[in-house]
N, C-alpha and C. Protein backbone atom coordinates (compact mmCIF):
# COMPACT_ATOMS: atom_id res chain seq x y z
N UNK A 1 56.85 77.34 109.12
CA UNK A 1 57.25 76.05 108.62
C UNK A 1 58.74 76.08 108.40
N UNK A 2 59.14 74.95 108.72
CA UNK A 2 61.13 74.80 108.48
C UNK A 2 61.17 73.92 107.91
N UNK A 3 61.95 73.45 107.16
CA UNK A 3 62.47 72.27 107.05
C UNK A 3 63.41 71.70 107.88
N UNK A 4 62.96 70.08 107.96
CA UNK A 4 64.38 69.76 108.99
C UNK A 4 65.46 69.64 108.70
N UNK A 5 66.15 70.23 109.79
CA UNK A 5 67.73 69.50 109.55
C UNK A 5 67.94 68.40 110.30
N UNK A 6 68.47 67.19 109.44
CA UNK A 6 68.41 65.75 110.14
C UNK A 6 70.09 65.70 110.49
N UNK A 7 70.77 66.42 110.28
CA UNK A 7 72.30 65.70 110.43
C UNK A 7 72.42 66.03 111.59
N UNK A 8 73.43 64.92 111.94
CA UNK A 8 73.65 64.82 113.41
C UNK A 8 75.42 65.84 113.56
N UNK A 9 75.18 66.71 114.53
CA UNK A 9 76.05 67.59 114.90
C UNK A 9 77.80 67.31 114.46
N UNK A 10 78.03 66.32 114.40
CA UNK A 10 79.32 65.52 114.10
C UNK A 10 79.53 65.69 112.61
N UNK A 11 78.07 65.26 111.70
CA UNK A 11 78.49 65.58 110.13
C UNK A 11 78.56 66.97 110.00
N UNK A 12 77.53 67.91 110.67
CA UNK A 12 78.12 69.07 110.34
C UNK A 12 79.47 70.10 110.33
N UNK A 13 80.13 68.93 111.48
CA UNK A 13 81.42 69.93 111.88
C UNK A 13 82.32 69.11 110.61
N UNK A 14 81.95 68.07 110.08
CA UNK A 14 83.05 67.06 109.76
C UNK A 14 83.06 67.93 108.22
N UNK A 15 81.83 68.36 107.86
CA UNK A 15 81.67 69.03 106.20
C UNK A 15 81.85 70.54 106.60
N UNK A 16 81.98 71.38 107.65
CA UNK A 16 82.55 72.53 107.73
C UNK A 16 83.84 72.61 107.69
N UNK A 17 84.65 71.30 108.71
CA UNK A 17 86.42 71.29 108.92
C UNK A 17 86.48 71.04 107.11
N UNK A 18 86.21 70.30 106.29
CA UNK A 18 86.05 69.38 105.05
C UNK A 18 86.38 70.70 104.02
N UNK A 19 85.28 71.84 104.41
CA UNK A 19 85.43 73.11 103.38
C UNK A 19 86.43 74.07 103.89
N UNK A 20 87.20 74.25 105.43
CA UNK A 20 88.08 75.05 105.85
C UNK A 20 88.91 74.33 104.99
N UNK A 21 89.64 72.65 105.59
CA UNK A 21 90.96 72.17 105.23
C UNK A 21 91.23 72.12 103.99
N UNK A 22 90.07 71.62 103.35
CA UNK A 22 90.27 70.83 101.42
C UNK A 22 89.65 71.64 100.63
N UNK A 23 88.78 72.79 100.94
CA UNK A 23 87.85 73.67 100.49
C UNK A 23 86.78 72.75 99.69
N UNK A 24 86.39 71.77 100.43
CA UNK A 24 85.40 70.68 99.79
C UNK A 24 83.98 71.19 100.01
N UNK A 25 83.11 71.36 99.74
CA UNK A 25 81.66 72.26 99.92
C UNK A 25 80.31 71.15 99.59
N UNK A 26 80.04 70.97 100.31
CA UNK A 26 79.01 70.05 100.37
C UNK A 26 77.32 70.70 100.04
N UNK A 27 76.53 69.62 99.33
CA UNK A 27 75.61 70.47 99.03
C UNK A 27 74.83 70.83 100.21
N UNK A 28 74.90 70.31 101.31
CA UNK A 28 73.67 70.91 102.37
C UNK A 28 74.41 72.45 103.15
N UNK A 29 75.99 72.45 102.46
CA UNK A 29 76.02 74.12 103.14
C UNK A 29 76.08 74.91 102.00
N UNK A 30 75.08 74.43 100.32
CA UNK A 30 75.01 75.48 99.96
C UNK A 30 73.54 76.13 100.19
N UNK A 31 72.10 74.78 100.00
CA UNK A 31 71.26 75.14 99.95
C UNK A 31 70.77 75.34 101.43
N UNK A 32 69.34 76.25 101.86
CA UNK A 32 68.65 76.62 102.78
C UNK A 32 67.26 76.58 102.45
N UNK A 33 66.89 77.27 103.71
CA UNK A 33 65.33 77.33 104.06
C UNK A 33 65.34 78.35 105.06
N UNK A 34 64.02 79.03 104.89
CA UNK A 34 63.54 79.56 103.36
C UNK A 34 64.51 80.24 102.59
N UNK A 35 63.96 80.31 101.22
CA UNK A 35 64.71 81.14 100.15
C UNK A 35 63.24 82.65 100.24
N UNK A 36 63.88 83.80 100.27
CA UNK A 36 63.07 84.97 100.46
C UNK A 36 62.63 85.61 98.99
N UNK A 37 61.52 85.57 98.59
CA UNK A 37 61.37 85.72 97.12
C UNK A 37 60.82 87.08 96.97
N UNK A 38 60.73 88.08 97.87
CA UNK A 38 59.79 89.07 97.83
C UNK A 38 59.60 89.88 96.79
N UNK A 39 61.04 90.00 95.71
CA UNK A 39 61.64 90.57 95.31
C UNK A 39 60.65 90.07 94.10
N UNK A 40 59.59 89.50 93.73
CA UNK A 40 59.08 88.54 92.69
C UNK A 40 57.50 90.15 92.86
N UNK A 41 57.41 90.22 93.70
CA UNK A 41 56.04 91.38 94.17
C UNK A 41 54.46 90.50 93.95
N UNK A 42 54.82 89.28 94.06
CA UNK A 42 53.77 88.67 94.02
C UNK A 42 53.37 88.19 95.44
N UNK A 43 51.75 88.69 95.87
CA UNK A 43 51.29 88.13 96.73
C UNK A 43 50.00 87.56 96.47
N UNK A 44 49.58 87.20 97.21
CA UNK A 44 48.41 86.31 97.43
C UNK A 44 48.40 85.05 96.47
N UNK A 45 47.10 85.12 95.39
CA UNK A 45 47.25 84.29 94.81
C UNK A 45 47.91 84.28 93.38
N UNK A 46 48.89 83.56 92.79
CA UNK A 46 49.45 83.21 91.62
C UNK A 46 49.62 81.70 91.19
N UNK A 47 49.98 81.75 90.14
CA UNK A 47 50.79 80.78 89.39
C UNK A 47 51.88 80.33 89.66
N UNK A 48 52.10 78.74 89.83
CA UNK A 48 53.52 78.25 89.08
C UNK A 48 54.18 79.11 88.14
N UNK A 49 53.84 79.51 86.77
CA UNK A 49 53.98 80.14 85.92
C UNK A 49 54.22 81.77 85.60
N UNK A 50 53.71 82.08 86.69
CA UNK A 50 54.11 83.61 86.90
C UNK A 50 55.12 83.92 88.09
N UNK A 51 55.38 82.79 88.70
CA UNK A 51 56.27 82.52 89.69
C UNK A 51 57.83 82.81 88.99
N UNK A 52 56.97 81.73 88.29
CA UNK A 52 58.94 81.48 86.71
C UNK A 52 58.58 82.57 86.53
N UNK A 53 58.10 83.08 85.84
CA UNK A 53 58.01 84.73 84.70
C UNK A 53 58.53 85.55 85.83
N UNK A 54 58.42 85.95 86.99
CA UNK A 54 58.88 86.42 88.17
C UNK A 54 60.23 86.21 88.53
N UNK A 55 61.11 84.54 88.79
CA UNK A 55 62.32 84.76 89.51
C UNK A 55 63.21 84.90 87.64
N UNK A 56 62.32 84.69 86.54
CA UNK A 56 63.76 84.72 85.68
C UNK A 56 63.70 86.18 85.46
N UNK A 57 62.60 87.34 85.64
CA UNK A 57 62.78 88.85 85.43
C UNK A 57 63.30 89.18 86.26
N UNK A 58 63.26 88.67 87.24
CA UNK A 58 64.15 88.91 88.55
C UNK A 58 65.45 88.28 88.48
N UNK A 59 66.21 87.76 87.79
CA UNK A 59 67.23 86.61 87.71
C UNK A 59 68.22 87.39 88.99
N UNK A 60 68.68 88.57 88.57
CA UNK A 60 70.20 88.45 88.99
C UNK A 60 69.76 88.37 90.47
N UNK A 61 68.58 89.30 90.91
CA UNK A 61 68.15 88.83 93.05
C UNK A 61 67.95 87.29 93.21
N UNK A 62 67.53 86.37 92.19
CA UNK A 62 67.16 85.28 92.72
C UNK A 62 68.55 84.57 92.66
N UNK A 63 69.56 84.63 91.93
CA UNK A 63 70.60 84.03 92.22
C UNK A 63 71.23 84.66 93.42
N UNK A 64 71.30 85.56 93.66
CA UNK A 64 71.58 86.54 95.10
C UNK A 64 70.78 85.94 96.22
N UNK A 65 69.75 85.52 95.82
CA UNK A 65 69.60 84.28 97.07
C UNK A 65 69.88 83.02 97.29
N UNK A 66 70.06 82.38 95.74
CA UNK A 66 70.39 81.07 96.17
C UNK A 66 71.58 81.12 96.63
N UNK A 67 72.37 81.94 96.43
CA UNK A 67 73.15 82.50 97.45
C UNK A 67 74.87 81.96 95.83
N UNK A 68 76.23 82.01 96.00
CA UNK A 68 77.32 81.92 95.89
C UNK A 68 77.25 81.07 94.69
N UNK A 69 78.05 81.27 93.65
CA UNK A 69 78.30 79.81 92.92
C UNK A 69 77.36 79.10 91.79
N UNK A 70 75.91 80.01 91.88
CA UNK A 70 74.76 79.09 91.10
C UNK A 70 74.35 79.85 89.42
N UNK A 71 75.14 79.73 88.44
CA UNK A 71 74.96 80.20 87.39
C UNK A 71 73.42 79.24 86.37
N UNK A 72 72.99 80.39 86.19
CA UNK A 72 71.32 80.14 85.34
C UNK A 72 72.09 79.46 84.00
N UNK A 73 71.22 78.16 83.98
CA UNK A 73 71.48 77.57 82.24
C UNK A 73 70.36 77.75 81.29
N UNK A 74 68.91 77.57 82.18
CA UNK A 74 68.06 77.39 80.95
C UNK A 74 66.81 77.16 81.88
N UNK A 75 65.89 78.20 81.28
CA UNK A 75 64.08 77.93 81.76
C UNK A 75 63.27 76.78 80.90
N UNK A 76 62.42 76.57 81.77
CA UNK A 76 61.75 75.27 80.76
C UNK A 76 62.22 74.30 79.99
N UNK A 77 63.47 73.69 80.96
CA UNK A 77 64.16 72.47 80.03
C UNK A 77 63.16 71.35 79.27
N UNK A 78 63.36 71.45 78.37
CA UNK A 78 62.78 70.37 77.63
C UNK A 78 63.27 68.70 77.84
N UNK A 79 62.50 68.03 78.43
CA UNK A 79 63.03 66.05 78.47
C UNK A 79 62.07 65.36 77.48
N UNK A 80 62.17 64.51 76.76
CA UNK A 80 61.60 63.63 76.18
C UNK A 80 61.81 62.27 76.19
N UNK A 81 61.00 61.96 77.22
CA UNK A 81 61.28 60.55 77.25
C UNK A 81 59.67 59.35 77.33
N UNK A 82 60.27 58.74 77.00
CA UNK A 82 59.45 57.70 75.90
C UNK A 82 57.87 58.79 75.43
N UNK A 83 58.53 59.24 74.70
CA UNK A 83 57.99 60.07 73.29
C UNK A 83 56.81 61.74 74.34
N UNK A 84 57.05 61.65 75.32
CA UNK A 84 56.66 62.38 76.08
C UNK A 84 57.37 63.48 76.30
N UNK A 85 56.68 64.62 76.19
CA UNK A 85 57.75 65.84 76.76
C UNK A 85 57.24 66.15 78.48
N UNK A 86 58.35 66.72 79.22
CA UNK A 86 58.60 66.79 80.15
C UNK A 86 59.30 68.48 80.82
N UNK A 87 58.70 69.18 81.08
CA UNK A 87 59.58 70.53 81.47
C UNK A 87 59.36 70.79 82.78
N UNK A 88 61.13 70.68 82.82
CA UNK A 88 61.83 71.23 84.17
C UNK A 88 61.64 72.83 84.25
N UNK A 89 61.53 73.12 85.69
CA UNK A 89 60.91 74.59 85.30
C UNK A 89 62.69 75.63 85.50
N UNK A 90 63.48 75.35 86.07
CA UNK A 90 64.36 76.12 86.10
C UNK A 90 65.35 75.47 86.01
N UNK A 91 66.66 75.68 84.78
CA UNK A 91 68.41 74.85 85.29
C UNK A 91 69.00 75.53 86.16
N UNK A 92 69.38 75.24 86.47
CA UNK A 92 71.19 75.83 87.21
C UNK A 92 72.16 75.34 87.39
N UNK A 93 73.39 75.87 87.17
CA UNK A 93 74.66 74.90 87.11
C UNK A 93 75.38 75.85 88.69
N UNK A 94 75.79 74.33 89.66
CA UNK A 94 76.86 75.26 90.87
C UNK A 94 78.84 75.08 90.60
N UNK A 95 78.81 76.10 90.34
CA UNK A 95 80.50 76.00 90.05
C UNK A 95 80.88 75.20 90.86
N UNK A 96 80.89 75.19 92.18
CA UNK A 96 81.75 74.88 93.28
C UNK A 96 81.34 73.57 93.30
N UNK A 97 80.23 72.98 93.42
CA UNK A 97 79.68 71.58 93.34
C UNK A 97 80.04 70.87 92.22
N UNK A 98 80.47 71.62 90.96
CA UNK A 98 80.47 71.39 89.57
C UNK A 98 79.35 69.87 89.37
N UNK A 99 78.01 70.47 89.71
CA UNK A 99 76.35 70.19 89.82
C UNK A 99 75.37 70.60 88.53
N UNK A 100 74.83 70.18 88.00
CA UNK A 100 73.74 70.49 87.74
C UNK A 100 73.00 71.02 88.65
N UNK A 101 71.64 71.72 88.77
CA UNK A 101 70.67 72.21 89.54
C UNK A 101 69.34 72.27 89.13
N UNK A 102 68.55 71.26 89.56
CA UNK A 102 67.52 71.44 88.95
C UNK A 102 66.58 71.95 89.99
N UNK A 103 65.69 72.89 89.80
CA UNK A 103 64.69 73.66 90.59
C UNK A 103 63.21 73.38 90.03
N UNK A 104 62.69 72.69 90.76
CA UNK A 104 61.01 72.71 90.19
C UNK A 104 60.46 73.39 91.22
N UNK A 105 59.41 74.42 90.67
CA UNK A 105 58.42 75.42 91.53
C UNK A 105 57.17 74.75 91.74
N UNK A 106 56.88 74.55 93.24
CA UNK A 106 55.27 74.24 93.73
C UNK A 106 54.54 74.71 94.68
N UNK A 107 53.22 75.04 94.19
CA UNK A 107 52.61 76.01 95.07
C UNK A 107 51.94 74.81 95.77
N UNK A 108 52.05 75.96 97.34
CA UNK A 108 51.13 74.70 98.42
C UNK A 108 52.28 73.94 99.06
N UNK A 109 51.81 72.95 100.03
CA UNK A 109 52.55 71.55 100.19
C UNK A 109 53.46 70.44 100.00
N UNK A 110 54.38 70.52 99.86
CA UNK A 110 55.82 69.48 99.68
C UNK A 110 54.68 68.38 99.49
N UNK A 111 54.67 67.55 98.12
CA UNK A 111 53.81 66.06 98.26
C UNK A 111 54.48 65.17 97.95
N UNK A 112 54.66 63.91 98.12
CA UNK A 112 55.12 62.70 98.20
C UNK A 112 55.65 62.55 96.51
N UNK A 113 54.73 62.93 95.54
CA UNK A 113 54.85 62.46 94.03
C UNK A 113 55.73 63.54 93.54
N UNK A 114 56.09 64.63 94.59
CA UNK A 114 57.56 65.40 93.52
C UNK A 114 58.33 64.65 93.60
N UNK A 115 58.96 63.58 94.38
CA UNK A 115 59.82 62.88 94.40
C UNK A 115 60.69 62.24 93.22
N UNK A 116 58.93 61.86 92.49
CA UNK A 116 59.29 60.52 91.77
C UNK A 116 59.84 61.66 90.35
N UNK A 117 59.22 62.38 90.51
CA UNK A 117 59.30 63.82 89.07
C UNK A 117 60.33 63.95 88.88
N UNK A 118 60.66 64.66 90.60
CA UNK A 118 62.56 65.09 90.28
C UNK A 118 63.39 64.14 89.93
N UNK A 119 63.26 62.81 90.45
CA UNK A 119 64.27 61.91 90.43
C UNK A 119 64.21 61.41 88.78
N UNK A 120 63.19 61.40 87.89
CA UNK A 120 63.37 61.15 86.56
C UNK A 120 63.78 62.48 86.00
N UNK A 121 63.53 63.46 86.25
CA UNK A 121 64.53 65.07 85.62
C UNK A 121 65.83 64.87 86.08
N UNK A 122 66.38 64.28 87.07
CA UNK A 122 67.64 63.71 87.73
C UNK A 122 68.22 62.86 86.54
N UNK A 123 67.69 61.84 86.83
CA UNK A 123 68.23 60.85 85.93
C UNK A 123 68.63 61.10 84.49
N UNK A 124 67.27 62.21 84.04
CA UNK A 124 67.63 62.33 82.40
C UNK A 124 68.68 63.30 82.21
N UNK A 125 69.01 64.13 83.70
CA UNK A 125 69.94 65.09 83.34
C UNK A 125 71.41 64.60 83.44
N UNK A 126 71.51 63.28 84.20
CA UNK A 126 72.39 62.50 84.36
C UNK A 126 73.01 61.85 83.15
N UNK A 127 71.87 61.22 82.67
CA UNK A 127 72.32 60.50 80.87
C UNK A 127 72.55 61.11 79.63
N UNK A 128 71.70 62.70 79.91
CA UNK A 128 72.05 63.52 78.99
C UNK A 128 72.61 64.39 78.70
N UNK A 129 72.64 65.33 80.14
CA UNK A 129 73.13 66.39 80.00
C UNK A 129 74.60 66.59 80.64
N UNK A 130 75.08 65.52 82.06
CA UNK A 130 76.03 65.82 82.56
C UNK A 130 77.58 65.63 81.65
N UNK A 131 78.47 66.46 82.12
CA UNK A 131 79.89 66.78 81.38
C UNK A 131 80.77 66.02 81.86
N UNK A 132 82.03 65.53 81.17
CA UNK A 132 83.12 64.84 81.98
C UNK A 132 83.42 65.79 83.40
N UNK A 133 83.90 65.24 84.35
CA UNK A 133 84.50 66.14 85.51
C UNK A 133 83.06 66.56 86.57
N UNK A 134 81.66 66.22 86.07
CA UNK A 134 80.68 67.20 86.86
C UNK A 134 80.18 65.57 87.63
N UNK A 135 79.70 66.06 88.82
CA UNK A 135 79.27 65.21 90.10
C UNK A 135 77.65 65.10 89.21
N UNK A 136 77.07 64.11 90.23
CA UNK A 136 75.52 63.71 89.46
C UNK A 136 74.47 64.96 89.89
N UNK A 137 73.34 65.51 89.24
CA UNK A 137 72.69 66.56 89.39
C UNK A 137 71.94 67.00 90.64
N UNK A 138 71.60 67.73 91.10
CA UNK A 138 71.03 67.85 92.50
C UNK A 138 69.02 68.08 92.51
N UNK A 139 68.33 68.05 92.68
CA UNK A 139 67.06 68.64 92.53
C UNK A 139 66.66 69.12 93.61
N UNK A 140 66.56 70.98 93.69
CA UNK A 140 65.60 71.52 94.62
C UNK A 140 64.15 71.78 94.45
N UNK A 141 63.25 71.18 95.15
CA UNK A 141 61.60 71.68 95.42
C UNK A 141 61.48 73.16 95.93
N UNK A 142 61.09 73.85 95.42
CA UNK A 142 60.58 75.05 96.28
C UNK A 142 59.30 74.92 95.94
N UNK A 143 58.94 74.84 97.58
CA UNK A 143 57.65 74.77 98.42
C UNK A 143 57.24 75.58 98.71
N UNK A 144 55.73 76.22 99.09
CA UNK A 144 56.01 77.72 99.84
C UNK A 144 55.10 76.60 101.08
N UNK A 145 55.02 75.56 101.64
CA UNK A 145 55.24 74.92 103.18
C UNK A 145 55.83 73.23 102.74
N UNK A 146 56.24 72.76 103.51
CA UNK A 146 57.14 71.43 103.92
C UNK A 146 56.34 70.77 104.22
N UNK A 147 56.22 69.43 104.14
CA UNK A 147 55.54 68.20 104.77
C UNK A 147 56.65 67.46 105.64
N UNK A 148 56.98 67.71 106.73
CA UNK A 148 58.23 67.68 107.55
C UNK A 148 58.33 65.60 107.68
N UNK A 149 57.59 65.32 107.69
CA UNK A 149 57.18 63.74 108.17
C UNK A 149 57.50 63.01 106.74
N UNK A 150 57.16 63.60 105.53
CA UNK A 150 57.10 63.07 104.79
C UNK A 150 58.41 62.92 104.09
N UNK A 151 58.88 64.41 104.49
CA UNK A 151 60.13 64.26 103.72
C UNK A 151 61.16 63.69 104.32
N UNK A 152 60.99 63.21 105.64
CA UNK A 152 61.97 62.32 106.84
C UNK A 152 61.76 61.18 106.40
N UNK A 153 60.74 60.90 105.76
CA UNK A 153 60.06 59.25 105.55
C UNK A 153 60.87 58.98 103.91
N UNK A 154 60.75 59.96 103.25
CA UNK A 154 61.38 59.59 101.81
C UNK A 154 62.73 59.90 101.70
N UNK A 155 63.23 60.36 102.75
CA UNK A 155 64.92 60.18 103.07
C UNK A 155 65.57 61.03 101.39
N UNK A 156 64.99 62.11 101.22
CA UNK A 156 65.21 62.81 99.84
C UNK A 156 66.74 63.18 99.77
N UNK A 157 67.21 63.42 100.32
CA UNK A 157 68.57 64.05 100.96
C UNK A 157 69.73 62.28 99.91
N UNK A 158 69.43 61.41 100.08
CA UNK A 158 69.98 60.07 99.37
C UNK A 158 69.75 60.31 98.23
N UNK A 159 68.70 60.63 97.89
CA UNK A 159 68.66 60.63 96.08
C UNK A 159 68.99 62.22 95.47
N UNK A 160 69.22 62.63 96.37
CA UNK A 160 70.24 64.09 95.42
C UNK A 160 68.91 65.35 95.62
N UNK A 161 67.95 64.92 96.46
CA UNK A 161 66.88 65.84 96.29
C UNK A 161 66.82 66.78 97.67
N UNK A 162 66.60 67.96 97.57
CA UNK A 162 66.25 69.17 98.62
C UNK A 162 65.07 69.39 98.58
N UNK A 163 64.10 69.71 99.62
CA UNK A 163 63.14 70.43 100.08
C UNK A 163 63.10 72.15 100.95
N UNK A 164 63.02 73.06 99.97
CA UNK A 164 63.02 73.94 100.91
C UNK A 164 61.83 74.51 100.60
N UNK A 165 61.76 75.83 101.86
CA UNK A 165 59.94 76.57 101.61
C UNK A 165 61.21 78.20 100.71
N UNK A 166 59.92 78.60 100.23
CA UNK A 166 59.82 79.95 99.69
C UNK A 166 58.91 81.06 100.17
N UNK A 167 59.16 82.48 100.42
CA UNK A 167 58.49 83.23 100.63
C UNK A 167 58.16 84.04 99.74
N UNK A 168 56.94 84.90 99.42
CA UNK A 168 57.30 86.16 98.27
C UNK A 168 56.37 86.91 99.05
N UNK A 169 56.46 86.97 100.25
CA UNK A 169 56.17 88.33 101.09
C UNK A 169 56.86 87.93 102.59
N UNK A 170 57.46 88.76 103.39
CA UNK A 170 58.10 89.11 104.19
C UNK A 170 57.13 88.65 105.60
N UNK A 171 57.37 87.33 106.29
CA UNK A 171 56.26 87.65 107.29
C UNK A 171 56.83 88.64 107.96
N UNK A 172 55.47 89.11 109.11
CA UNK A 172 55.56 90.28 110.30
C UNK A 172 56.21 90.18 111.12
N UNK A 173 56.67 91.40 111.75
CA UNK A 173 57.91 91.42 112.61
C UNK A 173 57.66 90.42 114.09
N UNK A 174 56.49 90.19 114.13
CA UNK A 174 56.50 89.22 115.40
C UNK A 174 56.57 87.97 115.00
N UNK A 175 55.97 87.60 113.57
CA UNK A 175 56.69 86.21 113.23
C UNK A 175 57.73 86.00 113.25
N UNK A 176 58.88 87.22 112.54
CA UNK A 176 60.59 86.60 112.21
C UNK A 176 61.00 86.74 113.74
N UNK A 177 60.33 87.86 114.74
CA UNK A 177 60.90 87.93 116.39
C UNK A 177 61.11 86.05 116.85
N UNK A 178 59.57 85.61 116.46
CA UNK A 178 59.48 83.94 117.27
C UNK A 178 60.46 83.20 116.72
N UNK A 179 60.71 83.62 115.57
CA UNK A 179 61.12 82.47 114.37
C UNK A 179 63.23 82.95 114.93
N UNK A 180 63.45 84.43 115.33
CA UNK A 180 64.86 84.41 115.73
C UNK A 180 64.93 83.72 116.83
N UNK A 181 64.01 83.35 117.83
CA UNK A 181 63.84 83.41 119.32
C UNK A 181 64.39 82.05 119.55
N UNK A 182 63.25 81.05 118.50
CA UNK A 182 63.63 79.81 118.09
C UNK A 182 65.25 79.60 117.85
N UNK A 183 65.53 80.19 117.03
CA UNK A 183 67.07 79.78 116.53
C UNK A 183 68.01 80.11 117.70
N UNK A 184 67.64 81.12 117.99
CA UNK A 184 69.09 81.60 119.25
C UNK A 184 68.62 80.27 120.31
N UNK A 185 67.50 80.36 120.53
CA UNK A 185 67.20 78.90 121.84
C UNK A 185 68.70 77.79 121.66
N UNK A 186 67.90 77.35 120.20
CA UNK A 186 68.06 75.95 119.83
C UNK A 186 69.66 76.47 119.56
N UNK A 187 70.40 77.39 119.42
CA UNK A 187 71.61 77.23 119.27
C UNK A 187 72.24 77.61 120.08
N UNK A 188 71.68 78.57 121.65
CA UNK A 188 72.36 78.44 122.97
C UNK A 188 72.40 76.84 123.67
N UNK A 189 71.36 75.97 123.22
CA UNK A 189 71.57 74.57 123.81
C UNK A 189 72.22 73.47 122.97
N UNK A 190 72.60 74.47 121.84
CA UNK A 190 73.78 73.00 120.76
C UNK A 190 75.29 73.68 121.57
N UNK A 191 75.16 74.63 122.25
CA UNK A 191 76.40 75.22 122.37
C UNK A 191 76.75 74.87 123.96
N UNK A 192 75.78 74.99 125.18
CA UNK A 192 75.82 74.49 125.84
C UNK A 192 76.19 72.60 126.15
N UNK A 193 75.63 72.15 125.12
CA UNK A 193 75.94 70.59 125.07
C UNK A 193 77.12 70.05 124.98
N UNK A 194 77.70 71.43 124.68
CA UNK A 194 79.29 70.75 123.75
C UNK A 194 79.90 70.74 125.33
């Protein structure tokens, strides 16, 4: 499973020249797919909940994957809104984005109704929590698979939201063989096109 990349070849060069010339960093070249969780030693079946208990004992590898820039604020943010509590399962703040980061963990399937979740943990982190000087908050899903159709259809990427998958075991060497085979293809014929 991948997630797609929808940008058309032109925005990508335009937000790479963007971070050479102005050192401007856009959020789609910080986040990816997949994020490799192995490092959590959980296989088969688990929890949401032991997932968290997993990447925050694990903190300093899981920021080593989200890769550059992403400092941990706070597990189990607390929201209360209209008299309801609400917990975000992971913060993160990105220097470089000067972002909020919100990460909600889901096992299974990318579904249509994280949408509406993240975008109110968005919002409340917007009215409540953001600082003078910081851009509006970002929300990543980690999925361990994508609903590729769905997330083209809810155009998530506009409302500040990411979809990526997660692993916490390593597929087999003939899966990552297909899965390189794929990429070199598809990027000997972006290179050929030019």
């Amino acid at each position: 499973m991948s997630v797609p990349r929808t940008k058309p070849e032109e925005l990508i060069k335009q937000e790479l020249a963007d971070l050479r010339d102005n050192e401007t960093l856009s959020p789609d070249l910080v986040f990816k797919s997949p994020y490799f969780l192995e490092f959590t030693g959980l296989k088969g079946m688990y929890s949401e909940r032991s997932l968290e208990d997993s990447l925050v004992a694990h903190l300093e590898q899981f920021i080593m994957e989200l890769g550059n820039g992403f400092t941990f604020v706070e597990r189990q943010k607390r929201m209360i809104i209209d008299g309801e509590d609400f917990y975000l399962d992971l913060l993160f703040y990105h220097r470089k984005l000067h972002r909020l980061i919100a990460i909600d963990l889901k096992l299974g399937r990318f579904k249509a109704q994280y949408k509406g979740q993240m975008e109110l943990y968005l919002r409340w982190l917007e009215q409540n929590e953001m600082q003078p000087g910081e851009e509006s908050p970002l929300g990543l899903l980690l999925c361990t698979e994508g609903s590729e159709e769905q997330i083209n259809l809810l155009q998530l990427d506009k409302s500040g939201i990411r979809v990526a998958q997660y692993l916490t075991e390593l597929p087999s060497k003939e899966v990552l063989l297909r899965q390189l085979q794929k990429s070199l293809a598809a990027a000997k014929e972006l290179s050929t096109d030019r």
